[in-house]
PDB file of N, CA and C in Angstrom:
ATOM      1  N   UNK A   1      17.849  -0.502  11.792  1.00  0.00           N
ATOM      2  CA  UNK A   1      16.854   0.414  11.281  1.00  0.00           C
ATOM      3  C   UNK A   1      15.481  -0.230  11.376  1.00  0.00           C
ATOM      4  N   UNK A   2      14.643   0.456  11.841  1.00  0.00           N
ATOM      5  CA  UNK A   2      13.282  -0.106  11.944  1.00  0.00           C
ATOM      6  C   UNK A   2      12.504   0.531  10.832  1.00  0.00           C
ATOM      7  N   UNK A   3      11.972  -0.648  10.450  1.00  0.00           N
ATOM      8  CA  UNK A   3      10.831  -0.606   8.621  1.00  0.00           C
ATOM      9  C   UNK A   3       9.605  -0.047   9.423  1.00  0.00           C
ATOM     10  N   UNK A   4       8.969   0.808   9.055  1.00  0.00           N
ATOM     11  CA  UNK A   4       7.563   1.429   8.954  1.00  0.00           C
ATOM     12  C   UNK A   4       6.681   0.430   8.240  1.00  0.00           C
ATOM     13  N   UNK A   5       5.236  -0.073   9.166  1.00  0.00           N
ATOM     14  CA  UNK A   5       4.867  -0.544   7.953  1.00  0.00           C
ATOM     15  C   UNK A   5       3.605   0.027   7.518  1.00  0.00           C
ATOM     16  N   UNK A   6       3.315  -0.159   6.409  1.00  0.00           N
ATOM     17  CA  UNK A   6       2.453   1.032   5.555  1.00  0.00           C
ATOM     18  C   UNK A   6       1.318  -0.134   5.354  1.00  0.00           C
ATOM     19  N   UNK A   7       0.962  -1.228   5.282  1.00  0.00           N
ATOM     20  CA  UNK A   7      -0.453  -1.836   4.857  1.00  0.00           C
ATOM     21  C   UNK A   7      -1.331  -0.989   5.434  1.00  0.00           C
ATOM     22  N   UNK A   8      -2.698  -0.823   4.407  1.00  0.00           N
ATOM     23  CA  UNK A   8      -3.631  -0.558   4.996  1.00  0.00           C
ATOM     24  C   UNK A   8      -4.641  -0.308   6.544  1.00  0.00           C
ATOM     25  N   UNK A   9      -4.639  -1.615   6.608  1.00  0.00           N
ATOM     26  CA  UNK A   9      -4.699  -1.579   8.205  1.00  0.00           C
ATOM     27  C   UNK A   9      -4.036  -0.933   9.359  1.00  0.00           C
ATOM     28  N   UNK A  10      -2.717  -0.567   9.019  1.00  0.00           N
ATOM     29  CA  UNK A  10      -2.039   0.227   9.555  1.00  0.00           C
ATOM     30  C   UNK A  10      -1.707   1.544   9.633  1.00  0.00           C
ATOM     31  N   UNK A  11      -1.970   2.020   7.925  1.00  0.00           N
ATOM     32  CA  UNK A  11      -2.315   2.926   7.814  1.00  0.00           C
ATOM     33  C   UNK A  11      -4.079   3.561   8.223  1.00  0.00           C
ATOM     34  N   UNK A  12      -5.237   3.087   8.270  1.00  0.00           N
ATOM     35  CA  UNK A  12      -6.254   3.334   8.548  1.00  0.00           C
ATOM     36  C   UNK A  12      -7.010   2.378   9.330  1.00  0.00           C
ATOM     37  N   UNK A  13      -6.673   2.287  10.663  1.00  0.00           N
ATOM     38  CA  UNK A  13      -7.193   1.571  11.427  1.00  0.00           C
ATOM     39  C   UNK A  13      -8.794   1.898  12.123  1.00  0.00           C
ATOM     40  N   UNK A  14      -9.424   2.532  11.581  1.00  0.00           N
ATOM     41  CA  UNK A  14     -10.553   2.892  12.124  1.00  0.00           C
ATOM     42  C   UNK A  14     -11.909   2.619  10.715  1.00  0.00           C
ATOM     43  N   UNK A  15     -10.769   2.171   9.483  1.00  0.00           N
ATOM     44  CA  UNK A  15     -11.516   1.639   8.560  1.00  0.00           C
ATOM     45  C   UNK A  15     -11.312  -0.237   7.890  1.00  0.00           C
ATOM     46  N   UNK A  16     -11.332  -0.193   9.368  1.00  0.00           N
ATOM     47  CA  UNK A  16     -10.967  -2.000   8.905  1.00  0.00           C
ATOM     48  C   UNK A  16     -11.454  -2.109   8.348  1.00  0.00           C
ATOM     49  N   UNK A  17     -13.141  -2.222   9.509  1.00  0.00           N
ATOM     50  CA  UNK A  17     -13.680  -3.084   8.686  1.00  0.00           C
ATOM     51  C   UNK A  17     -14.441  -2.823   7.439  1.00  0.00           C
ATOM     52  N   UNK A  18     -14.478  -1.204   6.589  1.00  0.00           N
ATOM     53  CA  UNK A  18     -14.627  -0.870   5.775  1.00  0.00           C
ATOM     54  C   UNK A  18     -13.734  -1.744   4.613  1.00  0.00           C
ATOM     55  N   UNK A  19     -12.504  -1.735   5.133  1.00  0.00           N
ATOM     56  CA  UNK A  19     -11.254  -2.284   3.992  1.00  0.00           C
ATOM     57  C   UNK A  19     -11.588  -3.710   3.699  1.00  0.00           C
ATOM     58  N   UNK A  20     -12.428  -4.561   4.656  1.00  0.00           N
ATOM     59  CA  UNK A  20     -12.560  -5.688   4.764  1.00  0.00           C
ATOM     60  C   UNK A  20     -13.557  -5.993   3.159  1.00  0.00           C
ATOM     61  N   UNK A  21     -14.660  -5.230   3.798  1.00  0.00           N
ATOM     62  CA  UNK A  21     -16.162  -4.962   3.087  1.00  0.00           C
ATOM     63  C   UNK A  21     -15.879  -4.572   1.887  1.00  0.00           C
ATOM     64  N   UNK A  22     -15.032  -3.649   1.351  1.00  0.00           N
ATOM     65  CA  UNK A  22     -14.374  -3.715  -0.352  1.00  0.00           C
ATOM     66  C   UNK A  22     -13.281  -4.481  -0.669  1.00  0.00           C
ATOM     67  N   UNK A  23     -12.528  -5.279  -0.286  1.00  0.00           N
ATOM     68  CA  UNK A  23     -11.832  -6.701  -0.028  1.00  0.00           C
ATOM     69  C   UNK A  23     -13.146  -7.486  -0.791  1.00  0.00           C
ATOM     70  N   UNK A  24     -13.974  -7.508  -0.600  1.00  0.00           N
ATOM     71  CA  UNK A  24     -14.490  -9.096  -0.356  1.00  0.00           C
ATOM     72  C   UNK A  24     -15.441  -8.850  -1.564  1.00  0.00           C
ATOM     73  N   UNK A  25     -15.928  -7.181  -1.437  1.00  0.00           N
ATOM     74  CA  UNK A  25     -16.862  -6.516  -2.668  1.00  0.00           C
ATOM     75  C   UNK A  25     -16.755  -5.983  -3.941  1.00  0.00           C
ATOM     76  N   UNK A  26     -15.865  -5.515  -3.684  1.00  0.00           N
ATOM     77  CA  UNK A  26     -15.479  -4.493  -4.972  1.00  0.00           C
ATOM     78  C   UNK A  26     -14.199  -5.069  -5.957  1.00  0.00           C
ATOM     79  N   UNK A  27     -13.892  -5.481  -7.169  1.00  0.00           N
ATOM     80  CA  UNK A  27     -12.982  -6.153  -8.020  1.00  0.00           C
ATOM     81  C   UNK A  27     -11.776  -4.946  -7.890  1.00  0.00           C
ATOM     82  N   UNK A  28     -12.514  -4.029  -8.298  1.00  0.00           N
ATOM     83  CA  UNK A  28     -11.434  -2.763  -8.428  1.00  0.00           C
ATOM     84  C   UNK A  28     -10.954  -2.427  -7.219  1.00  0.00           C
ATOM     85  N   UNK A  29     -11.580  -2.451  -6.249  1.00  0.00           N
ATOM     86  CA  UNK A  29     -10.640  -1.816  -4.875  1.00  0.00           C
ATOM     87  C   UNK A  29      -9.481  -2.883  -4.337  1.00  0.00           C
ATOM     88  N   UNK A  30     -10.515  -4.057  -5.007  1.00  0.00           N
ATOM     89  CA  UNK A  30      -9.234  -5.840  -4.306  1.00  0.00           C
ATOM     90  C   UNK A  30      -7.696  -5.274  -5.157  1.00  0.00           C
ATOM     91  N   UNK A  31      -8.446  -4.979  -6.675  1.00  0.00           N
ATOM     92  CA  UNK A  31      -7.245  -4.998  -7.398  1.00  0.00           C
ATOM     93  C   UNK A  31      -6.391  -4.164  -7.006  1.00  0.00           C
ATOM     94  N   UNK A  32      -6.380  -2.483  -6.880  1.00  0.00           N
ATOM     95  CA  UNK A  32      -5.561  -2.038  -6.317  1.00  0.00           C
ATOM     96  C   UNK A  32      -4.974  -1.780  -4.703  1.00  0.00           C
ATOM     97  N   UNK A  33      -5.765  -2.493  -4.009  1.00  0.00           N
ATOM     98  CA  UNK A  33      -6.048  -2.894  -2.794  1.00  0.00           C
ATOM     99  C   UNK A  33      -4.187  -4.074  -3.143  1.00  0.00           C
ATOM    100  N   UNK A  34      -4.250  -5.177  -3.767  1.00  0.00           N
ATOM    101  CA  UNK A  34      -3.177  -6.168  -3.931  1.00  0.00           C
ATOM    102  C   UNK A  34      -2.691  -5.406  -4.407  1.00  0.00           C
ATOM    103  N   UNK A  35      -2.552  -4.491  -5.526  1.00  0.00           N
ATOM    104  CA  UNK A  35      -1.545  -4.102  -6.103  1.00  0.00           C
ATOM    105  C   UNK A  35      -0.582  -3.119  -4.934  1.00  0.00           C
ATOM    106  N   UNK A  36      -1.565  -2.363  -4.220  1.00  0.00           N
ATOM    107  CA  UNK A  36      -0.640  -1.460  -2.995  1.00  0.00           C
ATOM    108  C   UNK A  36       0.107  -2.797  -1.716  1.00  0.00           C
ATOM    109  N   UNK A  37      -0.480  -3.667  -1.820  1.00  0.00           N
ATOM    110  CA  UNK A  37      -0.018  -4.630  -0.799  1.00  0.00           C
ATOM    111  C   UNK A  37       1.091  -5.216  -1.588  1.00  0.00           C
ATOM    112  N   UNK A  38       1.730  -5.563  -2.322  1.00  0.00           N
ATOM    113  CA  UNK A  38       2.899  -6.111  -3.304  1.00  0.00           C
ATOM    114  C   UNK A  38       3.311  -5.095  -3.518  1.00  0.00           C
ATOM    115  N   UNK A  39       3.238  -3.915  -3.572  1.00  0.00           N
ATOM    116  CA  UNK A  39       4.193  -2.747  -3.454  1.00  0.00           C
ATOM    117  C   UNK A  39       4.589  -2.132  -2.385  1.00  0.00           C
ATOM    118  N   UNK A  40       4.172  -2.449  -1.370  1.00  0.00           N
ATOM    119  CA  UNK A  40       4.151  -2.175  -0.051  1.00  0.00           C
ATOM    120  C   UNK A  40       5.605  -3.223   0.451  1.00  0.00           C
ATOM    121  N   UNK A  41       4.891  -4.282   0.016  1.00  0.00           N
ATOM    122  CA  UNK A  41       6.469  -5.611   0.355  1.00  0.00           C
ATOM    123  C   UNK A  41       7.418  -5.181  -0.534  1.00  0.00           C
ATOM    124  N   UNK A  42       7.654  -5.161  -1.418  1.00  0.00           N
ATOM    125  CA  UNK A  42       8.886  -4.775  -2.334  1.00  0.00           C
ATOM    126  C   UNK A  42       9.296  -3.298  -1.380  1.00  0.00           C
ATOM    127  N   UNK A  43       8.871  -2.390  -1.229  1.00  0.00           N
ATOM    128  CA  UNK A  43       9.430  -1.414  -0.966  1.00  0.00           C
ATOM    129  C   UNK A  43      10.403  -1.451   0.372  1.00  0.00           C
ATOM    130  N   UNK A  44       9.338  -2.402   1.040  1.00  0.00           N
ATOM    131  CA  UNK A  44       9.820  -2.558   2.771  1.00  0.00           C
ATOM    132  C   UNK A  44      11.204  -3.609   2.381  1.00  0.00           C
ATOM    133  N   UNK A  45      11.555  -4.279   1.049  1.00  0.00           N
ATOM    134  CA  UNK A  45      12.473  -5.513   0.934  1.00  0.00           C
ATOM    135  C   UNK A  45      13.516  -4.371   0.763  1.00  0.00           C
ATOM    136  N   UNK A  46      12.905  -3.128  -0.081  1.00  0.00           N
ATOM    137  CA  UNK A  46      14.179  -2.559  -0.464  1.00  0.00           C
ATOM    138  C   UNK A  46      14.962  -1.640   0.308  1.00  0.00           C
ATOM    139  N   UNK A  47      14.103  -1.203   1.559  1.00  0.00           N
ATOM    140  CA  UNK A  47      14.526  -0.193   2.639  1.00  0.00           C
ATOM    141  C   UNK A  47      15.293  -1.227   3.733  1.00  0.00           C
ATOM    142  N   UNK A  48      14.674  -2.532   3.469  1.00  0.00           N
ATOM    143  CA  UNK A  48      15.829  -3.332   4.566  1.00  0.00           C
ATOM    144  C   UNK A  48      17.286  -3.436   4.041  1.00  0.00           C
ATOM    145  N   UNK A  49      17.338  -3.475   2.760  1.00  0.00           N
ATOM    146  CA  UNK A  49      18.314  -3.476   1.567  1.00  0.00           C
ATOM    147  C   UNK A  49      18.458  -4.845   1.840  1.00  0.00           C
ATOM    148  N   UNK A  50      17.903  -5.560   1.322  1.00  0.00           N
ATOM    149  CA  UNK A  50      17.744  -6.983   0.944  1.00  0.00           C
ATOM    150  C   UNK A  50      17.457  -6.815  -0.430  1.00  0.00           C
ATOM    151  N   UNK A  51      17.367  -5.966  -0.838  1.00  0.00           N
ATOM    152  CA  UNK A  51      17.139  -5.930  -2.472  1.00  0.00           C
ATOM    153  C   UNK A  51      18.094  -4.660  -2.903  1.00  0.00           C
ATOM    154  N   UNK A  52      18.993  -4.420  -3.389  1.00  0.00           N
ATOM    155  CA  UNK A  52      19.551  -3.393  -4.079  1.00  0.00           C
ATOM    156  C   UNK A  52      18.752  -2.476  -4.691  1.00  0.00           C
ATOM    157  N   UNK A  53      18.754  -1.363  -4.793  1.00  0.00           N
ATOM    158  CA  UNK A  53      17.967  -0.599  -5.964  1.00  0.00           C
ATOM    159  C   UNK A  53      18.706   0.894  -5.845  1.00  0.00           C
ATOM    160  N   UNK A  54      18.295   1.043  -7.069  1.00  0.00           N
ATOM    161  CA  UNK A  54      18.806   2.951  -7.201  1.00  0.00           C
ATOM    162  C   UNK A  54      17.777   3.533  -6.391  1.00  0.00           C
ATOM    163  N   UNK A  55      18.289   4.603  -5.732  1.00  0.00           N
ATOM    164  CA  UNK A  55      17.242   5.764  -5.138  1.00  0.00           C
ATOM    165  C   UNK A  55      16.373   5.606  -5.704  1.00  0.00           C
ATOM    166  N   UNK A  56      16.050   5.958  -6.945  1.00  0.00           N
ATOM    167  CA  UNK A  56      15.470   6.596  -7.896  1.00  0.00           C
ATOM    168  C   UNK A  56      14.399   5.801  -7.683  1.00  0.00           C
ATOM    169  N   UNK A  57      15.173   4.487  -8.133  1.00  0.00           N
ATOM    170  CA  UNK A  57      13.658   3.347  -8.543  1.00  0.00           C
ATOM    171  C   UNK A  57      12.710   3.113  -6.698  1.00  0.00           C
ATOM    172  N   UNK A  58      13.227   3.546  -5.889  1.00  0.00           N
ATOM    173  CA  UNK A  58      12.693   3.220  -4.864  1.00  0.00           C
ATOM    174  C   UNK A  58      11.877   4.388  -4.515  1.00  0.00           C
ATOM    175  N   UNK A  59      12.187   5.596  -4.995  1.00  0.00           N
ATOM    176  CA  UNK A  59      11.317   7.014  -5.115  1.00  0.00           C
ATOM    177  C   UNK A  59       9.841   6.968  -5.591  1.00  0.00           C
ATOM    178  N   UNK A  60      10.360   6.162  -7.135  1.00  0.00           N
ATOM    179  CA  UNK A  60       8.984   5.741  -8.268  1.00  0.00           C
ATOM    180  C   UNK A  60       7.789   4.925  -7.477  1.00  0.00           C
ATOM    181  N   UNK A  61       8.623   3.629  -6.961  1.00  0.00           N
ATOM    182  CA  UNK A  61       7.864   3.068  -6.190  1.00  0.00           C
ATOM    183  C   UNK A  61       6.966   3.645  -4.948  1.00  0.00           C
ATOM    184  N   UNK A  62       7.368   4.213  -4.108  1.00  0.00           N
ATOM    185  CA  UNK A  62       6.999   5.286  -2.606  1.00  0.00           C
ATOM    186  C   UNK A  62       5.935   6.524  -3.657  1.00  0.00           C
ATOM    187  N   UNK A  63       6.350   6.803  -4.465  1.00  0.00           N
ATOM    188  CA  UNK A  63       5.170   7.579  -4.888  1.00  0.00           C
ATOM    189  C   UNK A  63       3.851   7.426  -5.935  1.00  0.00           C
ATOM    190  N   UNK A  64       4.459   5.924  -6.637  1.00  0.00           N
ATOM    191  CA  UNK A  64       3.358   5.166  -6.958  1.00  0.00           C
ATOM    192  C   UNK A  64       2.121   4.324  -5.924  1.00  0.00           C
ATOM    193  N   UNK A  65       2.979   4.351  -4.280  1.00  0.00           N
ATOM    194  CA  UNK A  65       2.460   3.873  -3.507  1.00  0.00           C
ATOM    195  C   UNK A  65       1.391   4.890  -2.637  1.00  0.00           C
ATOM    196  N   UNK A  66       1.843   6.363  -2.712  1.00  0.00           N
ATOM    197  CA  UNK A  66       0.979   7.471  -2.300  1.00  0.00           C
ATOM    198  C   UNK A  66      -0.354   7.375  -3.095  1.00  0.00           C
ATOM    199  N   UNK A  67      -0.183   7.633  -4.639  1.00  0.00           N
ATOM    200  CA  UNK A  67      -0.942   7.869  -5.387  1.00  0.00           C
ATOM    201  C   UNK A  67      -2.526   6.735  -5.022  1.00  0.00           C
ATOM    202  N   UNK A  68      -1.993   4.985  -4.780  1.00  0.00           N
ATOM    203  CA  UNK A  68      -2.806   4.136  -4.315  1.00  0.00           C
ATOM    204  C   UNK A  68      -3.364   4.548  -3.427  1.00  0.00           C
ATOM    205  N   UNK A  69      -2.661   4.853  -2.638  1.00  0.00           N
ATOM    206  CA  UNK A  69      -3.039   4.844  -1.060  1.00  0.00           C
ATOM    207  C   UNK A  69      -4.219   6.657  -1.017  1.00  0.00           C
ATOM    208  N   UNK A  70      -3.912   7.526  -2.190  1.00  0.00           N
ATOM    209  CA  UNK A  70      -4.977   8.069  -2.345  1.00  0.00           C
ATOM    210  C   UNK A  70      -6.293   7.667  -3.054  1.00  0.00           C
ATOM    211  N   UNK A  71      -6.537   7.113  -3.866  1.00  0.00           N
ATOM    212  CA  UNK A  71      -7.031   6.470  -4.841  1.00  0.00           C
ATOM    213  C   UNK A  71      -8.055   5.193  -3.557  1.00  0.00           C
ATOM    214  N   UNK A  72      -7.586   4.347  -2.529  1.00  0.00           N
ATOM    215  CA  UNK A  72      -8.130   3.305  -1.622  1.00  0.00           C
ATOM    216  C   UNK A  72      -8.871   3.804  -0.938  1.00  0.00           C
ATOM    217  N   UNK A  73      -7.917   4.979  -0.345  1.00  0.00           N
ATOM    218  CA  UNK A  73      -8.326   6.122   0.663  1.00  0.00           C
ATOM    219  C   UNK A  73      -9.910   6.608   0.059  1.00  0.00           C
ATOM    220  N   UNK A  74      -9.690   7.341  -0.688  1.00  0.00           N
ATOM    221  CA  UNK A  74     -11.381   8.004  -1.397  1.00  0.00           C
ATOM    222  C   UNK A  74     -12.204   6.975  -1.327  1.00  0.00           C
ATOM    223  N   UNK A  75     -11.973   5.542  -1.905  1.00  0.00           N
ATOM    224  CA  UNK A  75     -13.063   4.669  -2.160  1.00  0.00           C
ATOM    225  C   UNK A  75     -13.276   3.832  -0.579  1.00  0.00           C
ATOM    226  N   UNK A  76     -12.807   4.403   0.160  1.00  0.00           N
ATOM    227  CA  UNK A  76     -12.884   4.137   1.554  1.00  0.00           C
ATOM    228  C   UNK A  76     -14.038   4.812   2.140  1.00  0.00           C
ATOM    229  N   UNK A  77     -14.068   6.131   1.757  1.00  0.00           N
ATOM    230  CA  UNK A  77     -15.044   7.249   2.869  1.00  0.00           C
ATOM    231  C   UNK A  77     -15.540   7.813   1.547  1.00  0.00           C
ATOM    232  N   UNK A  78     -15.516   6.905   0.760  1.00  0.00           N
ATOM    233  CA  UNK A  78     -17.332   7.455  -0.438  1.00  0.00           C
ATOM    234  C   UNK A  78     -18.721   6.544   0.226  1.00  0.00           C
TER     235      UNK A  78
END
């Protein structure tokens, strides 16, 4: 099975170097910026199933990971 991978960069490649520029600027975008990147790895650990998990908890996760990835997204193209 091949893992999708969802980091930023991958997901929005035409805003690197935007992602870079609130990386380096903004406390709040780093923070949930890491927080989507450590949820991003856990999720990809758990779709390799190297980590056990209930559906469920892997659902919570994938849609706690949308919600970021809307939330990065906006403070991307403000």
């Amino acid at each position: 099975m091949t893992i999708e991978h969802h980091d930023l960069v991958h997901e929005f490649p035409q805003l690197r170097d935007r992602i870079h520029e609130l990386k380096t600027g903004n406390t709040h975008f780093r923070k949930l910026f890491d927080e989507y990147h450590t949820l991003t790895k856990s999720i990809e650990t758990m779709e390799t199933g190297a980590m056990a998990v209930a559906t469920h908890t892997e659902e919570i996760a994938k849609k706690r990971r949308v919600h970021l990835k809307d939330e990065l997204y906006k403070m991307l193209v403000a």
